[in-house]
PDB file of N, CA and C in Angstrom:
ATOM      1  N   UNK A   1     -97.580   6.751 -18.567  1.00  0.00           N
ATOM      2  CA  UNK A   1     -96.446   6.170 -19.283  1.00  0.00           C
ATOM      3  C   UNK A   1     -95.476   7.251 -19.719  1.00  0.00           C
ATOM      4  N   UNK A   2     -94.437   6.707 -20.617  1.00  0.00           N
ATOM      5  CA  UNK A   2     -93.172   7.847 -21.161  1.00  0.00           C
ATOM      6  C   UNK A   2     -94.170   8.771 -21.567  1.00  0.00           C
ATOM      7  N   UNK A   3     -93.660  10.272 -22.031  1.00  0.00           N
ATOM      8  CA  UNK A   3     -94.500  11.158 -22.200  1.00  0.00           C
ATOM      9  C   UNK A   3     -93.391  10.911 -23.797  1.00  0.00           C
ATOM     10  N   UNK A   4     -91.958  10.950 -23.735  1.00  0.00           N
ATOM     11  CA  UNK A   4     -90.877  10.967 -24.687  1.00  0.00           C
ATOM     12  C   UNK A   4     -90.171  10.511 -24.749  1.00  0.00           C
ATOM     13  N   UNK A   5     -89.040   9.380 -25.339  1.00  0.00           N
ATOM     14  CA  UNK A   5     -88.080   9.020 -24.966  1.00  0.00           C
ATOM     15  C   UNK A   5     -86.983   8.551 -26.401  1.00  0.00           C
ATOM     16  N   UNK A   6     -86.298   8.612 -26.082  1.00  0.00           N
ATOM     17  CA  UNK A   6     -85.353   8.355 -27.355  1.00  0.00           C
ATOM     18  C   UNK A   6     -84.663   7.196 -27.602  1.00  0.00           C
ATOM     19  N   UNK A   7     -84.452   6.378 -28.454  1.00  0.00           N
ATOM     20  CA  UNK A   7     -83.641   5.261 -28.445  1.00  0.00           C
ATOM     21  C   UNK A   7     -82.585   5.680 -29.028  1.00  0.00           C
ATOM     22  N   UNK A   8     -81.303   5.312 -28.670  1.00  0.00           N
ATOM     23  CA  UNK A   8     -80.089   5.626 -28.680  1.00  0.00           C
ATOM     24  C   UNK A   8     -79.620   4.359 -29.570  1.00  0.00           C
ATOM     25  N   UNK A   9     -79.713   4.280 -30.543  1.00  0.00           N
ATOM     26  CA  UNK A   9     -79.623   3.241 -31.363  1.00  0.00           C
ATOM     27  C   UNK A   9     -78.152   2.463 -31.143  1.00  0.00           C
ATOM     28  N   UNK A  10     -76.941   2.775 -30.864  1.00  0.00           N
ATOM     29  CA  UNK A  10     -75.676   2.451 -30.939  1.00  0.00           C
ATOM     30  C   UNK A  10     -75.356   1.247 -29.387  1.00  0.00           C
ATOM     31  N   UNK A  11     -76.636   2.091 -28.839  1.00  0.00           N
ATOM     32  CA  UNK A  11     -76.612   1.167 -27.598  1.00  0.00           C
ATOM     33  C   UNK A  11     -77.616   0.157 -27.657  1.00  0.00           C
ATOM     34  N   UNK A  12     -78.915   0.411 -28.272  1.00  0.00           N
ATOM     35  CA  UNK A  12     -79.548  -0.785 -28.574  1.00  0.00           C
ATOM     36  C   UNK A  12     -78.790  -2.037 -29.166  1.00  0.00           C
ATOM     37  N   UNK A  13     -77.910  -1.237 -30.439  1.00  0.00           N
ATOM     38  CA  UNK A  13     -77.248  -2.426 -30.854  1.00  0.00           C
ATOM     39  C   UNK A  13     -76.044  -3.341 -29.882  1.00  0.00           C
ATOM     40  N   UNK A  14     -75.895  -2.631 -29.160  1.00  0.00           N
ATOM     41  CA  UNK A  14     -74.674  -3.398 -28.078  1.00  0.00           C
ATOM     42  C   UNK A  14     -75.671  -4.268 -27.270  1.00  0.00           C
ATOM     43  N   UNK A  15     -76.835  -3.716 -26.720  1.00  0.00           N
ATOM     44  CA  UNK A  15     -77.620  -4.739 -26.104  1.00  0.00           C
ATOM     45  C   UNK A  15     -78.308  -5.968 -26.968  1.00  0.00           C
ATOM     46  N   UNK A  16     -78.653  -5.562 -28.388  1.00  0.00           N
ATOM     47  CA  UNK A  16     -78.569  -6.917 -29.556  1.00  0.00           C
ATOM     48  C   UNK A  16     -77.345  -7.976 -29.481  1.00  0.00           C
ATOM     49  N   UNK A  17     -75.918  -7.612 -29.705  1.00  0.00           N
ATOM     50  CA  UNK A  17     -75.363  -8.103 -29.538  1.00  0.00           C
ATOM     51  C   UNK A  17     -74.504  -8.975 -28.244  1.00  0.00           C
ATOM     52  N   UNK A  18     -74.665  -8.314 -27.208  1.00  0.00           N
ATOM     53  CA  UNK A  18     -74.730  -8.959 -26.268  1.00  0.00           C
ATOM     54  C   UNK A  18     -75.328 -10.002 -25.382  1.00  0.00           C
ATOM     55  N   UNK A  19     -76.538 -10.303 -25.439  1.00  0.00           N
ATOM     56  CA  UNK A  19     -77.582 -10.517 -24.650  1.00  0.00           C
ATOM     57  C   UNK A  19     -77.115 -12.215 -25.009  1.00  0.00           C
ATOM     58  N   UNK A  20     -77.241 -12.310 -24.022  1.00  0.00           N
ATOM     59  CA  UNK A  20     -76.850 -13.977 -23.372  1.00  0.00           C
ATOM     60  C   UNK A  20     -75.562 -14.554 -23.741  1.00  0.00           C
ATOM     61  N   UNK A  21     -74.724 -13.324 -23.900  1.00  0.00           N
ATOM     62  CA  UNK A  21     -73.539 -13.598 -23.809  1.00  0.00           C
ATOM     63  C   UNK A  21     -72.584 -12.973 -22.511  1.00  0.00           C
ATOM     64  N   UNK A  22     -73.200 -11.528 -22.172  1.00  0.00           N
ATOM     65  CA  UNK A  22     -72.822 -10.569 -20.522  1.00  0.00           C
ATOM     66  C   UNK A  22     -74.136 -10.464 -20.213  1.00  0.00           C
ATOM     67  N   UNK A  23     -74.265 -10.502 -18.727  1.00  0.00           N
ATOM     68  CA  UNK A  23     -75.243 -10.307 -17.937  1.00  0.00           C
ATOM     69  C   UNK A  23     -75.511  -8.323 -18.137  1.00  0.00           C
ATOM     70  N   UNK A  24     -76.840  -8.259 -18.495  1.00  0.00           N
ATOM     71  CA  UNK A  24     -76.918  -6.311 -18.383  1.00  0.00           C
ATOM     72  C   UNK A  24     -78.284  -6.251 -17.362  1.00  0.00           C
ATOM     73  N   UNK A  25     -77.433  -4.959 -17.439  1.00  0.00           N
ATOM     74  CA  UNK A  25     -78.963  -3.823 -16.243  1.00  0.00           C
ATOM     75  C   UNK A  25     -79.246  -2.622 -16.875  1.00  0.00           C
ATOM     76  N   UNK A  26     -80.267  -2.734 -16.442  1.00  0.00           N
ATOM     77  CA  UNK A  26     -80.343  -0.756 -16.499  1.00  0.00           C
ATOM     78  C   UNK A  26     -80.772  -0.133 -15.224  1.00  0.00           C
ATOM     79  N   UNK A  27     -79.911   0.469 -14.918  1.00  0.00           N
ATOM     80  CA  UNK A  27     -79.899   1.531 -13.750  1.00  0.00           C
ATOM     81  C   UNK A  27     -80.262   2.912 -13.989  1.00  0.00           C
ATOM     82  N   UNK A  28     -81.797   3.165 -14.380  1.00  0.00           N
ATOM     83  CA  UNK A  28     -82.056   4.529 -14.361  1.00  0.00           C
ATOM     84  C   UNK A  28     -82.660   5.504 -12.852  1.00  0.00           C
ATOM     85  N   UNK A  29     -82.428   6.591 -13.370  1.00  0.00           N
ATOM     86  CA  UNK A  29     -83.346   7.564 -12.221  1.00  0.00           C
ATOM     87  C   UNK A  29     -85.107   7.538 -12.599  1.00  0.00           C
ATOM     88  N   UNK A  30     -85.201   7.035 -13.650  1.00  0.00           N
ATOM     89  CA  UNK A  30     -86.941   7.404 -13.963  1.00  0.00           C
ATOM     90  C   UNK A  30     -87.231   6.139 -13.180  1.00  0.00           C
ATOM     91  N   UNK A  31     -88.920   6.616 -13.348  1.00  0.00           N
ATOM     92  CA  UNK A  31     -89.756   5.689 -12.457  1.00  0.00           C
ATOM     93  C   UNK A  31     -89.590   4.128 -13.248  1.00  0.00           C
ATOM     94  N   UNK A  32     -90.118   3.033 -12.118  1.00  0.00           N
ATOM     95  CA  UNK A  32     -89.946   1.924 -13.172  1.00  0.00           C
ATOM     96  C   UNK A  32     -90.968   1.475 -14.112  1.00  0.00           C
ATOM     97  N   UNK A  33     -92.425   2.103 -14.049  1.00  0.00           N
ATOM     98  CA  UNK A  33     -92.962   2.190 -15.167  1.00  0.00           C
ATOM     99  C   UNK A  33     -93.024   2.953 -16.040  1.00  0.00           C
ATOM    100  N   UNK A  34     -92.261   4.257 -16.331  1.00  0.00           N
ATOM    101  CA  UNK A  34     -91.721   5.147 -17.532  1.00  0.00           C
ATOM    102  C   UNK A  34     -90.869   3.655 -18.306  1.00  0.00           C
ATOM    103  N   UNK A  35     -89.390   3.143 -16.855  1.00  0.00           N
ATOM    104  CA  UNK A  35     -88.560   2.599 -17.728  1.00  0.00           C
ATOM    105  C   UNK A  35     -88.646   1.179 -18.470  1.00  0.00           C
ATOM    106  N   UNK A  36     -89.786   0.209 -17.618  1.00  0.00           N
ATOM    107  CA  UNK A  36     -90.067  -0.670 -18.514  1.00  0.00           C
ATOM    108  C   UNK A  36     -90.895  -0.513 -19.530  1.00  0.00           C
ATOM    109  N   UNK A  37     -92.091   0.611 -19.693  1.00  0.00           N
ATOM    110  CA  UNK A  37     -92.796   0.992 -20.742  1.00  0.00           C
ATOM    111  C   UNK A  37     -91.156   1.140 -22.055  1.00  0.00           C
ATOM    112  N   UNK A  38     -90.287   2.029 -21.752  1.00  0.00           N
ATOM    113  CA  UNK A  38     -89.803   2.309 -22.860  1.00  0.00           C
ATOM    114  C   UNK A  38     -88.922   1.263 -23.274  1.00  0.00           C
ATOM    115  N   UNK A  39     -88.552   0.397 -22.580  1.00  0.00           N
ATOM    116  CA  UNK A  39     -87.515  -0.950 -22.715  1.00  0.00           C
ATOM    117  C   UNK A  39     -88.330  -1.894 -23.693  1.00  0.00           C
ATOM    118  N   UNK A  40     -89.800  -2.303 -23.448  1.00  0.00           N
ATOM    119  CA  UNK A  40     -90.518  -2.714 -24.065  1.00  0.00           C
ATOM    120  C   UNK A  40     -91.166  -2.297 -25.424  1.00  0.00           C
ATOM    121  N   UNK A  41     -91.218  -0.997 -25.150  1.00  0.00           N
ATOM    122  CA  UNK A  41     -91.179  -0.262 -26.757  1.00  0.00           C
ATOM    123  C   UNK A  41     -90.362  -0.631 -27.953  1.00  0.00           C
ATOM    124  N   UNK A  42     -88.908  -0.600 -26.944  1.00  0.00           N
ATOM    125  CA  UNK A  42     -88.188  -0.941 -28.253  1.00  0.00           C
ATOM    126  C   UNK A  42     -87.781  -2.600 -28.051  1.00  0.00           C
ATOM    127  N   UNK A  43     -88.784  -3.397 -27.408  1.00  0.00           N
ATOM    128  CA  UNK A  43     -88.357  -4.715 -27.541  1.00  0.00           C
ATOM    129  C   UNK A  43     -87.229  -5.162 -27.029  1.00  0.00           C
ATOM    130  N   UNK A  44     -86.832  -4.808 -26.027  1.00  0.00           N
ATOM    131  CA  UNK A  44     -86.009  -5.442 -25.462  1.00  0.00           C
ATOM    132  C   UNK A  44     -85.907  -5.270 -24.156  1.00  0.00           C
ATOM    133  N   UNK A  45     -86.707  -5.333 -23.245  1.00  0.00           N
ATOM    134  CA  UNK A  45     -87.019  -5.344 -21.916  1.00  0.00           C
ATOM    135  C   UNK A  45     -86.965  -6.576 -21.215  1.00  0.00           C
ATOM    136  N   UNK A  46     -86.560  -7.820 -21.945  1.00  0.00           N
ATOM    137  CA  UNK A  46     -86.799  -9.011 -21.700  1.00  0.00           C
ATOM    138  C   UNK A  46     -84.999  -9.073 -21.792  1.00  0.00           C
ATOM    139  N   UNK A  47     -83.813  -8.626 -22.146  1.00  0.00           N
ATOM    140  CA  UNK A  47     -82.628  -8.930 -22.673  1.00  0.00           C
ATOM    141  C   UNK A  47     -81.697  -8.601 -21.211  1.00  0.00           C
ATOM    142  N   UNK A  48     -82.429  -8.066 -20.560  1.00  0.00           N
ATOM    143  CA  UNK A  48     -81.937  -7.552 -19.062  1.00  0.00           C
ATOM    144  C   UNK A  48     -82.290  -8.090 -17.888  1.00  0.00           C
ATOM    145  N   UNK A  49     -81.140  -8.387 -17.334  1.00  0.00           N
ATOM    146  CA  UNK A  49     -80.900  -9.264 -15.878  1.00  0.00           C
ATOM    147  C   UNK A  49     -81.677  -8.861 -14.748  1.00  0.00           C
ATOM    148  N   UNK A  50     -81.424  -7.310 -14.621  1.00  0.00           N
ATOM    149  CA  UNK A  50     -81.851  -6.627 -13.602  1.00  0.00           C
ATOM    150  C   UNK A  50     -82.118  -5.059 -13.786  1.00  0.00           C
ATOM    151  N   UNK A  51     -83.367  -4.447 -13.318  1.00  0.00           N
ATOM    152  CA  UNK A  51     -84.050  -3.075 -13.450  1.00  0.00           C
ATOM    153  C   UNK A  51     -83.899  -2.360 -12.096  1.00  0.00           C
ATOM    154  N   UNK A  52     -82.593  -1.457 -12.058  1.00  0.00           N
ATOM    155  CA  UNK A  52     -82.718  -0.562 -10.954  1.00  0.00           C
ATOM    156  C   UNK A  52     -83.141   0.774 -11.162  1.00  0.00           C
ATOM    157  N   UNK A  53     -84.066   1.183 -10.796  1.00  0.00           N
ATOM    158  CA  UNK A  53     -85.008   2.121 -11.052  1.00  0.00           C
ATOM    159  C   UNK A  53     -85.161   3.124  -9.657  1.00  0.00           C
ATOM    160  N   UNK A  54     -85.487   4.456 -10.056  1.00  0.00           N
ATOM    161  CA  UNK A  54     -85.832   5.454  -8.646  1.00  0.00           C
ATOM    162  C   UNK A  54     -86.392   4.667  -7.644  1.00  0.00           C
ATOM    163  N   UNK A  55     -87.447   4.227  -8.169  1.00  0.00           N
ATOM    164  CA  UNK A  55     -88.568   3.257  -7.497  1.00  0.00           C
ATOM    165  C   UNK A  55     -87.963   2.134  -6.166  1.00  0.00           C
ATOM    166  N   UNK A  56     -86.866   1.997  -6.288  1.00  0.00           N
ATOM    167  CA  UNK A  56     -85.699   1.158  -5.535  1.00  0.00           C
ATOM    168  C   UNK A  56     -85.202   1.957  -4.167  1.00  0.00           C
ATOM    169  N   UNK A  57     -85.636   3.721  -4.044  1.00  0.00           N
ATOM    170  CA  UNK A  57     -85.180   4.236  -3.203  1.00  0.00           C
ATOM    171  C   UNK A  57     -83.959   3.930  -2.738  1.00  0.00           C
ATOM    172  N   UNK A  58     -82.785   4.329  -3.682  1.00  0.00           N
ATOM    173  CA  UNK A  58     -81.391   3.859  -3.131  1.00  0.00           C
ATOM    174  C   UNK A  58     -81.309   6.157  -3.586  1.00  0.00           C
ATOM    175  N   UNK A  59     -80.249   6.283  -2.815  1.00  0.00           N
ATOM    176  CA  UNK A  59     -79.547   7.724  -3.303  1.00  0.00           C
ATOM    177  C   UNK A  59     -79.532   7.741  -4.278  1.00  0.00           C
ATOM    178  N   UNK A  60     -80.070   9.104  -5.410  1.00  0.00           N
ATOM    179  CA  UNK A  60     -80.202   9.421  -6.342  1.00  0.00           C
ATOM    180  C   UNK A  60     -78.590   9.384  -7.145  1.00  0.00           C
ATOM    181  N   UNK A  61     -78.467   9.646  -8.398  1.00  0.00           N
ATOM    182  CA  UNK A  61     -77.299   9.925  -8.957  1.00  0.00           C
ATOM    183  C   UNK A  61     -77.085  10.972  -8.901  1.00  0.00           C
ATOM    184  N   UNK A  62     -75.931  11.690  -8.308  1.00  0.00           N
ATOM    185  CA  UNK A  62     -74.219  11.030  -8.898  1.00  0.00           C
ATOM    186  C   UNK A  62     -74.162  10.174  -7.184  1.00  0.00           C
ATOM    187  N   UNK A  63     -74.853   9.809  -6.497  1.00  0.00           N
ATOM    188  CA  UNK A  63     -74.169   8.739  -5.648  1.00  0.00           C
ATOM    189  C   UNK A  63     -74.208   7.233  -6.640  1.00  0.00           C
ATOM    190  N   UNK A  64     -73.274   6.488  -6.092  1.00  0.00           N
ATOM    191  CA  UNK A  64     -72.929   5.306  -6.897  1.00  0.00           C
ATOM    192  C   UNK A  64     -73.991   4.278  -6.829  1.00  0.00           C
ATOM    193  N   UNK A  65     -74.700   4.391  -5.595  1.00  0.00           N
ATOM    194  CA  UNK A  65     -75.596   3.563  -5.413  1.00  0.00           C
ATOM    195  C   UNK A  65     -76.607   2.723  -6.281  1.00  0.00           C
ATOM    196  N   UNK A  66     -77.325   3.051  -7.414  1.00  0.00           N
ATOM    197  CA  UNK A  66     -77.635   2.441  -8.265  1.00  0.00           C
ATOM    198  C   UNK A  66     -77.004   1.886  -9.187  1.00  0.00           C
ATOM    199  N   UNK A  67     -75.847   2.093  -9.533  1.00  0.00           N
ATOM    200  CA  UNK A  67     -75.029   1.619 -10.358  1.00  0.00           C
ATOM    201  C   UNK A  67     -74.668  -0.064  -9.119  1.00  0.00           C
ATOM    202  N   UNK A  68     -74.141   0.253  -7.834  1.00  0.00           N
ATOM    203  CA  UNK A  68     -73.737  -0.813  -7.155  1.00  0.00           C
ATOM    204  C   UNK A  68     -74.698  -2.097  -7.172  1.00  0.00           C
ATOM    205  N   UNK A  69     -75.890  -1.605  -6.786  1.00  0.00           N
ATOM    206  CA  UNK A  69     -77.116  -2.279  -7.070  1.00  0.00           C
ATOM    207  C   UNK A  69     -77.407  -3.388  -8.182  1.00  0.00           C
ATOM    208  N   UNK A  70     -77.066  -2.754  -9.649  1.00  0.00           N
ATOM    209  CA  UNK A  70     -77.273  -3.065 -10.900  1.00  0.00           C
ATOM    210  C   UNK A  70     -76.222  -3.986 -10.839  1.00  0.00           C
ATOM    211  N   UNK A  71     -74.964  -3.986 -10.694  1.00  0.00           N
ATOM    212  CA  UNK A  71     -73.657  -4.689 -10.463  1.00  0.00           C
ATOM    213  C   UNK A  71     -73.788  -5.900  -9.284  1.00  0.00           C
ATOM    214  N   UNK A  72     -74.447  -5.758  -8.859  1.00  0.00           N
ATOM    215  CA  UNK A  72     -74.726  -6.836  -7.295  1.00  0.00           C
ATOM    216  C   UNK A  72     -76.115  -7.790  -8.070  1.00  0.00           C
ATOM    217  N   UNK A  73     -76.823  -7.348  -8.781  1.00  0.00           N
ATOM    218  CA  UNK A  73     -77.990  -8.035  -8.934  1.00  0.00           C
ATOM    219  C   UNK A  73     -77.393  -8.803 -10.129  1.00  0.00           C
ATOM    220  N   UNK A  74     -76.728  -7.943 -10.798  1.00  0.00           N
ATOM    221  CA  UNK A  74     -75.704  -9.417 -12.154  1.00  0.00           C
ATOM    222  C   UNK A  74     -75.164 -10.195 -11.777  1.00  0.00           C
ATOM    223  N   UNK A  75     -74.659  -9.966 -10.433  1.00  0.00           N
ATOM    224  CA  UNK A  75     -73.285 -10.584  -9.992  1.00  0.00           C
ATOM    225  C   UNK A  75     -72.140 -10.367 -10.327  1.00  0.00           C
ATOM    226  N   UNK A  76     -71.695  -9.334 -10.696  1.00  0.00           N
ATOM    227  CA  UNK A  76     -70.474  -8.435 -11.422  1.00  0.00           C
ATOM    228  C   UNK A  76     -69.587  -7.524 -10.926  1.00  0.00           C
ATOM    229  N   UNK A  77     -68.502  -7.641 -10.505  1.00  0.00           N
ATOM    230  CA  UNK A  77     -67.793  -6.802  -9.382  1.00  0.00           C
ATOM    231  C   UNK A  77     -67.870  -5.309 -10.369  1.00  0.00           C
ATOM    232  N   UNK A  78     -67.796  -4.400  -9.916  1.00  0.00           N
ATOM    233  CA  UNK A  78     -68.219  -3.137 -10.488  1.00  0.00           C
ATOM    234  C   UNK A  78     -67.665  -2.741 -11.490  1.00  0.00           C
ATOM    235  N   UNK A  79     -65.744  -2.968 -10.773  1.00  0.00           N
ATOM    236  CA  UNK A  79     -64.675  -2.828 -11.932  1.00  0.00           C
ATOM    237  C   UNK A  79     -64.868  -3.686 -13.085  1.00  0.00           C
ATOM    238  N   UNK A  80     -65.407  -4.650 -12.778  1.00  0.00           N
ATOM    239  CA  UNK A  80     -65.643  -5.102 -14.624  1.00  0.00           C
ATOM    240  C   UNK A  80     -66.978  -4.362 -14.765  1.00  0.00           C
ATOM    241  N   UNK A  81     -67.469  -3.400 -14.607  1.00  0.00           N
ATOM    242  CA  UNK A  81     -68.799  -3.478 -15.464  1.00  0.00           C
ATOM    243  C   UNK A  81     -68.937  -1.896 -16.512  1.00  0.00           C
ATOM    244  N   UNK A  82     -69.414  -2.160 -17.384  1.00  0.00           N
ATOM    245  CA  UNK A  82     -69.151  -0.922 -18.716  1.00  0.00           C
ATOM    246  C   UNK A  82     -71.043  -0.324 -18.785  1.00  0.00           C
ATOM    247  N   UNK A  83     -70.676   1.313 -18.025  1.00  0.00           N
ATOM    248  CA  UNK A  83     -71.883   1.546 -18.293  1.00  0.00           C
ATOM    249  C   UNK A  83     -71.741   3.043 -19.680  1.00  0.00           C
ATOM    250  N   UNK A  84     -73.152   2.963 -20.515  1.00  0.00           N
ATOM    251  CA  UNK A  84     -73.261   3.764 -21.077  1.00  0.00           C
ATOM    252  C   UNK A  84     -74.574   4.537 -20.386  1.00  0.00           C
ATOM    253  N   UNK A  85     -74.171   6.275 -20.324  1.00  0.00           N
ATOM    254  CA  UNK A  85     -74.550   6.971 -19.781  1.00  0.00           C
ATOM    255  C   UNK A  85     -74.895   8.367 -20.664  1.00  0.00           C
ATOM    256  N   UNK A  86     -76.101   8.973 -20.227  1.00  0.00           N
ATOM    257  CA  UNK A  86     -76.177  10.270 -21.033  1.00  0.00           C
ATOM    258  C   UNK A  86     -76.354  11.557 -20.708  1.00  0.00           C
ATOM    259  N   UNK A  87     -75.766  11.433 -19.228  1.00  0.00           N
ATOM    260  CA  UNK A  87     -76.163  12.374 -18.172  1.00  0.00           C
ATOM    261  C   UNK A  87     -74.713  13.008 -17.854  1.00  0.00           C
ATOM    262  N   UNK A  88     -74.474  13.633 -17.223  1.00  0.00           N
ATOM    263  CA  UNK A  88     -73.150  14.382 -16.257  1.00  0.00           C
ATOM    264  C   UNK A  88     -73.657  13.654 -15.171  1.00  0.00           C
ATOM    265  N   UNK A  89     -74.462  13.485 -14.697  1.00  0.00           N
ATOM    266  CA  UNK A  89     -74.905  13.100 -12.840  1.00  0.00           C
ATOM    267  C   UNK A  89     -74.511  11.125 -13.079  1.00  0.00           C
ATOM    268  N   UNK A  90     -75.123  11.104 -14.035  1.00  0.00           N
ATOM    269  CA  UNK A  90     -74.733   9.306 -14.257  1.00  0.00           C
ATOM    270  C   UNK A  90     -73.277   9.219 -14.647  1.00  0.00           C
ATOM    271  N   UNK A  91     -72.841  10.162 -15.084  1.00  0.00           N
ATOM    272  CA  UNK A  91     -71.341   9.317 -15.531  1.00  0.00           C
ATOM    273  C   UNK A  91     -70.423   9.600 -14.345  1.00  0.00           C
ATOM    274  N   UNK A  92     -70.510  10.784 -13.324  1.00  0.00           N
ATOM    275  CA  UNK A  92     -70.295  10.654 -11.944  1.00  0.00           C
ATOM    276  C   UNK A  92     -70.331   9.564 -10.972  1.00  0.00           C
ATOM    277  N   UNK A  93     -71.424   9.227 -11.149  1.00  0.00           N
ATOM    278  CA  UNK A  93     -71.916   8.073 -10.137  1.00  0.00           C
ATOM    279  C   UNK A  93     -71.377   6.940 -10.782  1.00  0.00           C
ATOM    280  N   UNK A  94     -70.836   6.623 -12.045  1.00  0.00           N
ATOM    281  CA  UNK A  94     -70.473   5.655 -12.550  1.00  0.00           C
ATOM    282  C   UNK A  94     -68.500   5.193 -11.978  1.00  0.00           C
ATOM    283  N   UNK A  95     -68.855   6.707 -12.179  1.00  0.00           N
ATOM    284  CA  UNK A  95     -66.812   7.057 -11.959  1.00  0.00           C
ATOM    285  C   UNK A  95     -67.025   6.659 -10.140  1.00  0.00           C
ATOM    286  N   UNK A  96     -68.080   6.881  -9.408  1.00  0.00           N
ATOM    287  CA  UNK A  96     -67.738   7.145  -7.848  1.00  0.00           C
ATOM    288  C   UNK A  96     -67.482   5.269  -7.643  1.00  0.00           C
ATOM    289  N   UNK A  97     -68.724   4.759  -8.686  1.00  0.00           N
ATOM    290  CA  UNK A  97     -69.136   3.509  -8.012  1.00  0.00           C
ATOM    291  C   UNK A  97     -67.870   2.274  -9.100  1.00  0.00           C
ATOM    292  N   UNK A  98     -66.881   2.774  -9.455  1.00  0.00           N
ATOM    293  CA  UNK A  98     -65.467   2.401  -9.681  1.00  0.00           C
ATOM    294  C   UNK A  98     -65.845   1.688 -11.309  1.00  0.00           C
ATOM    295  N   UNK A  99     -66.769   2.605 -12.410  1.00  0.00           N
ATOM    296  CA  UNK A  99     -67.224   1.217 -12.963  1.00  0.00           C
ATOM    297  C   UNK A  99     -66.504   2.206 -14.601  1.00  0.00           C
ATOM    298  N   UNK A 100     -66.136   1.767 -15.396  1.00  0.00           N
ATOM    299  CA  UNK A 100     -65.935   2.167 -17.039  1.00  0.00           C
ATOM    300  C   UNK A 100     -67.277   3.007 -17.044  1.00  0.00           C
ATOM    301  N   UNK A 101     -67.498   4.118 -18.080  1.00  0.00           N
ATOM    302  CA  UNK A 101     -68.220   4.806 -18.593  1.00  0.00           C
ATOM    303  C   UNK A 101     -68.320   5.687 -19.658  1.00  0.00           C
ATOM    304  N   UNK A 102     -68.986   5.139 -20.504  1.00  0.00           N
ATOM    305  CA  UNK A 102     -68.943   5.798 -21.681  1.00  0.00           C
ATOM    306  C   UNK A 102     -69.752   6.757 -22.005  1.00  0.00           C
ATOM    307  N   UNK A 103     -69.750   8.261 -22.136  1.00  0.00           N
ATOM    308  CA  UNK A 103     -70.635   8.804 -22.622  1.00  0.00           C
ATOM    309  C   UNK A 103     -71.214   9.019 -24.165  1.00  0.00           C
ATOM    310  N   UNK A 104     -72.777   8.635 -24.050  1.00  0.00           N
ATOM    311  CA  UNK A 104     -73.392   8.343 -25.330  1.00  0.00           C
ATOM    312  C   UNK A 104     -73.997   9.634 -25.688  1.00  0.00           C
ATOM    313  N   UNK A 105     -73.755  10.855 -25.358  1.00  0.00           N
ATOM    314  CA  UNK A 105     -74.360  11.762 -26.071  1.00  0.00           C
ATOM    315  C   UNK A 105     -74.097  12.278 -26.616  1.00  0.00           C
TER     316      UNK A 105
END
């Protein structure tokens, strides 16, 4: 399982407030049992549409590819979709795959 992981509280709360009002994903590079272990930690692993994970074997980030993925499995053309990111390699791939990005760190 996670060995560490941090909750980013500002974004938890956007996923509180959102949830069954916009369709969300999470598009990480970790494995998908690091990322549902930690989604479930903080209780809310259930608030999300769709889990694109390494595990998906699409091109790593900064290709857009997981982000497109995450956006295709909502049903969400890319340009509408708002990702928060905490990486340089994710907010790349966010910018390649045409989508808003906010950096949370």
């Amino acid at each position: 399982h996670a060995t560490e992981f941090r909750p980013i509280p500002h974004v938890v709360a956007v996923v509180y407030k959102y949830h069954g009002i916009l369709p969300m994903a999470v598009a990480s590079g970790g494995t998908r049992e690091n990322v549902e272990f930690e989604l479930r930690a903080l209780g809310i692993h259930d608030y999300f549409t769709a889990i694109v994970t390494a595990d998906d074997h699409l091109d790593p980030k900064p290709a857009p590819d997981i982000f497109l993925e995450a956006a295709r499995l909502i049903g969400v053309p890319p340009q509408y979709c708002q990702v928060f990111e905490d990486g340089e390699l994710g907010l790349e791939a966010a910018r390649r795959a045409g989508m808003l990005a906010t950096d949370i760190r």
